[in-house]
Protein backbone atom coordinates (compact mmCIF):
# COMPACT_ATOMS: atom_id res chain seq x y z
CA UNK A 1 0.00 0.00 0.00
CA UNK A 2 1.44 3.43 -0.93
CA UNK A 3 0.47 6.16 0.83
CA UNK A 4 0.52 9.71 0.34
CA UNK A 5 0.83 12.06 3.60
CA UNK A 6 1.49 15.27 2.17
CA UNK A 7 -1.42 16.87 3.32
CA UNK A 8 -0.80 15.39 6.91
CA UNK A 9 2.42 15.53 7.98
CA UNK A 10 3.27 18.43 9.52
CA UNK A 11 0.46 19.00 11.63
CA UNK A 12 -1.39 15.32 12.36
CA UNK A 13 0.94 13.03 14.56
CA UNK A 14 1.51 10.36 12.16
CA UNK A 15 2.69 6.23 12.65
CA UNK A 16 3.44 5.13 9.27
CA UNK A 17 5.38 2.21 9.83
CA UNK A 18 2.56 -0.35 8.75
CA UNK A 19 2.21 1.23 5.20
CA UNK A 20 4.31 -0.10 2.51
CA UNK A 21 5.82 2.66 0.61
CA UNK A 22 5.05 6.72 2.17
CA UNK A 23 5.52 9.53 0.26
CA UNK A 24 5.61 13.61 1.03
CA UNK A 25 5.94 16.17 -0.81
CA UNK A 26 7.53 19.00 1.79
CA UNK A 27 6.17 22.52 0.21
CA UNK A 28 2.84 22.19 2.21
CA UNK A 29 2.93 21.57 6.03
CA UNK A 30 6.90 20.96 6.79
CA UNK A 31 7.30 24.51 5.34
CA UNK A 32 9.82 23.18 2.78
CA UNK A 33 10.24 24.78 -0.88
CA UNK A 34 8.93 23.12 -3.71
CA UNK A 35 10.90 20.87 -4.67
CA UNK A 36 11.38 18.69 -1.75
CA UNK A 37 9.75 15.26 -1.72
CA UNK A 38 10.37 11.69 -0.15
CA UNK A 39 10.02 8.12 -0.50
CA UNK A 40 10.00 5.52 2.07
CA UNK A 41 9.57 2.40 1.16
CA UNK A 42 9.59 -1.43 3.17
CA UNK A 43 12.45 -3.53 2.98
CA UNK A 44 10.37 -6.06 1.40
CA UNK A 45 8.69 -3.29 -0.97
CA UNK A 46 12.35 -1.70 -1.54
CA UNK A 47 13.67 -4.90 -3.06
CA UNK A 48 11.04 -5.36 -5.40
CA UNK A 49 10.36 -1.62 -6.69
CA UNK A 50 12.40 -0.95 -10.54
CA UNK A 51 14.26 2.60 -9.98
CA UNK A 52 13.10 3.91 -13.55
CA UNK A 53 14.99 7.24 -12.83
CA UNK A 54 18.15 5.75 -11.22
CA UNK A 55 21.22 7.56 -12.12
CA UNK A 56 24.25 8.51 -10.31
CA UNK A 57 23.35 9.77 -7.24
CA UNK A 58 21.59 6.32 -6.74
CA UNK A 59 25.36 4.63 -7.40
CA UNK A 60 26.58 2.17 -5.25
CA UNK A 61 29.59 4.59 -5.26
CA UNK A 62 28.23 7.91 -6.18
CA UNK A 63 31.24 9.49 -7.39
CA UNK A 64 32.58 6.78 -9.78
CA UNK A 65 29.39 6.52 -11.04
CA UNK A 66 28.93 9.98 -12.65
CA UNK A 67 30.13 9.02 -16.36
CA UNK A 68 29.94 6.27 -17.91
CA UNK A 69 27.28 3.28 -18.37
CA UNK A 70 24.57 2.75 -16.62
CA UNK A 71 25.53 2.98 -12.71
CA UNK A 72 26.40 -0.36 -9.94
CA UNK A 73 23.29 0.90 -7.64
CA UNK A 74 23.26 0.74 -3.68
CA UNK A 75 22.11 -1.98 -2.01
CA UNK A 76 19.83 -0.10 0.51
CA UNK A 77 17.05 2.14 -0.33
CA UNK A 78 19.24 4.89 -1.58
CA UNK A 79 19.31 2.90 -4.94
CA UNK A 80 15.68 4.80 -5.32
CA UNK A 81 17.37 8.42 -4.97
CA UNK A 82 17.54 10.78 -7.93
CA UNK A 83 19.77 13.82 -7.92
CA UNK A 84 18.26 16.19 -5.46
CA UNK A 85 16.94 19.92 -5.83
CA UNK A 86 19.81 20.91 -3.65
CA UNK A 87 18.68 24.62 -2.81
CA UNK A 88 15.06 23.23 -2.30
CA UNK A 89 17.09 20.81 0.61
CA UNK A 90 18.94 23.74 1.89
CA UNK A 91 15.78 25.31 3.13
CA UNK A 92 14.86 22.20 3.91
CA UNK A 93 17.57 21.50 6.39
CA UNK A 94 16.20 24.89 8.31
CA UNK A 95 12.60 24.09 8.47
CA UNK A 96 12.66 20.68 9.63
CA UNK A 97 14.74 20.66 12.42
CA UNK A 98 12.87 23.05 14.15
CA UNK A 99 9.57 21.18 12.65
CA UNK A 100 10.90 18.17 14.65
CA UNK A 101 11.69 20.31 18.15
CA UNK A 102 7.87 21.15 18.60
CA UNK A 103 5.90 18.71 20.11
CA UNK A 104 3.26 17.05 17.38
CA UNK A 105 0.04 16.95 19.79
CA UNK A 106 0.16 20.89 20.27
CA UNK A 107 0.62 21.49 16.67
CA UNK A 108 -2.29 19.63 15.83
CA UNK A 109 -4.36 21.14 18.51
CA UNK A 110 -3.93 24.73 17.05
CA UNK A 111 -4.33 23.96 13.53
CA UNK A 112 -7.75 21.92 14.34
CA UNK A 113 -8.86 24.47 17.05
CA UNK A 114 -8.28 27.32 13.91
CA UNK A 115 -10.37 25.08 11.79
CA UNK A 116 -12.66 24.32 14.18
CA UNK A 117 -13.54 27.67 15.37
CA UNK A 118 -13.77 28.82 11.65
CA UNK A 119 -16.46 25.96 11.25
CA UNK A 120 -18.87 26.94 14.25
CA UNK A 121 -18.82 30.16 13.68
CA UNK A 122 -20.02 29.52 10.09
CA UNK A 123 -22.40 27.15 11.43
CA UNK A 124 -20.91 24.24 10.87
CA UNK A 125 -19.73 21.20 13.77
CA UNK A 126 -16.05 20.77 14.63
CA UNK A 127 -14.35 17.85 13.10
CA UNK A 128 -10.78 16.68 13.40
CA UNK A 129 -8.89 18.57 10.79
CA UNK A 130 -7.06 21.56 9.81
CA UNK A 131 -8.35 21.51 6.34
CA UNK A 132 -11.85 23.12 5.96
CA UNK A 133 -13.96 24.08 3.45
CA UNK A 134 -16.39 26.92 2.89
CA UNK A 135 -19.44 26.39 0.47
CA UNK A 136 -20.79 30.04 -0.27
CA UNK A 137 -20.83 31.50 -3.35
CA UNK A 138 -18.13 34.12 -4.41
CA UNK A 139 -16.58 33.08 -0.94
CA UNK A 140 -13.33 32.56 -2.61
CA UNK A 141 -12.75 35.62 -3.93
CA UNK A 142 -13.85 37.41 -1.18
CA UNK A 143 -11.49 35.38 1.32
CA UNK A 144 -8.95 36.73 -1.59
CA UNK A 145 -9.61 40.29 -1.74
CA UNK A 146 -9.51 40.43 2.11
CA UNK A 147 -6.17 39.01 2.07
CA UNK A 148 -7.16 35.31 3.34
CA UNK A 149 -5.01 32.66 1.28
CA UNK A 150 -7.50 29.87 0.26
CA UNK A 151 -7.52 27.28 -2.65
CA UNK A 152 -10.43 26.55 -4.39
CA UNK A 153 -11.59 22.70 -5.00
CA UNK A 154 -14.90 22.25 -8.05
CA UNK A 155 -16.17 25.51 -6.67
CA UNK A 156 -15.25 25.28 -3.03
CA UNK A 157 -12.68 27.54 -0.98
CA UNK A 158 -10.39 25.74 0.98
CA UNK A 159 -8.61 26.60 4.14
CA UNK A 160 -5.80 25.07 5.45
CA UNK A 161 -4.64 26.70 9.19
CA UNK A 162 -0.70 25.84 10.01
CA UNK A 163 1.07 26.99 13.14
CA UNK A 164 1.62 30.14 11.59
CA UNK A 165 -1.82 31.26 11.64
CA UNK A 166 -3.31 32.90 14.67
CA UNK A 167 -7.24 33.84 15.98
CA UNK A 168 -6.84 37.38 14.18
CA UNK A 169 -7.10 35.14 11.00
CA UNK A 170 -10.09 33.26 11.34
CA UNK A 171 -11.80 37.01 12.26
CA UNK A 172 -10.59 37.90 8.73
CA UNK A 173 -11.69 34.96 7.29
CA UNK A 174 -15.32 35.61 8.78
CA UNK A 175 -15.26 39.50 8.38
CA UNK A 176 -14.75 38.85 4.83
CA UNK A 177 -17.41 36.08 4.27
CA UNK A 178 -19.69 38.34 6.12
CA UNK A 179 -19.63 41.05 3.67
């Protein structure tokens, strides 16, 4: 089973290690630049998976494998690495460190409180997420013009509260949906 925790981890306290293969993108909730993304995959899984885009970096001995034919790859899992977007991994390197320091429970607890309090005061019931939707018409654009970041999914704005949001933003999100 391959699963996808991109819009997860970051905020939800996660235990993956039943899942075959888990993958992340980083951009989203470890406050990574695009261009981040990673694989982890079961020993059992690892051994059986065909690394398509193998090429150097995946080398049994990454620096003689540069030129030349196609590459001896690692033994271990690192035979499924491609070349990385190293300036994506520098800011990388910052962000998740101090990601790790926080402790998981409390980060979910503010993102879902943000969501939740969003939710009630639009009428709505709490649930246990930090991704909310509203379903208004024009609410989109008028979360936009107020200055509230939102996607919008067949129609729908989408919120998405991270540790970086605060109170004072759910108030803008509801003075503007007011209007």
């Amino acid at each position: 089973m391959l699963l996808d925790v991109t819009q997860a981890v970051g905020w939800l306290p996660l235990s993956l290690d039943w899942a075959d293969a888990v993958v992340a993108a980083g951009y989203k909730w470890l406050l990574c630049p695009r261009g981040v993304a990673w694989l982890a995959v079961s020993d059992a899984l690892r051994d059986s998976v065909v690394p398509h885009s193998a090429n150097w970096y995946a080398g049994a001995d990454r620096w003689n494998s540069i030129y030349g034919a196609a590459p001896a790859l690692a033994a271990d899992a690192r035979r499924l690495d491609t070349s990385p977007a190293w300036l994506c991994h520098v800011g990388a390197a910052a962000a998740l460190p101090w990601l790790v320091s926080l402790d998981r429970e409390a980060v979910r607890a503010h993102c879902v409180a943000l969501a939740n309090q969003l939710r009630v005061e639009l009428g709505g019931v709490p649930a246990e997420s930090a991704i909310t939707v509203v379903h208004r018409p024009g609410a989109a654009e008028r979360l936009g013009d107020a200055g509230v970041v939102v996607s919008t999914r067949n129609g729908v704005a989408r919120l998405a509260f991270h540790l970086y949001n605060t109170e004072a933003d759910v108030h803008r999100a509801l003075a503007a949906l007011a209007r």
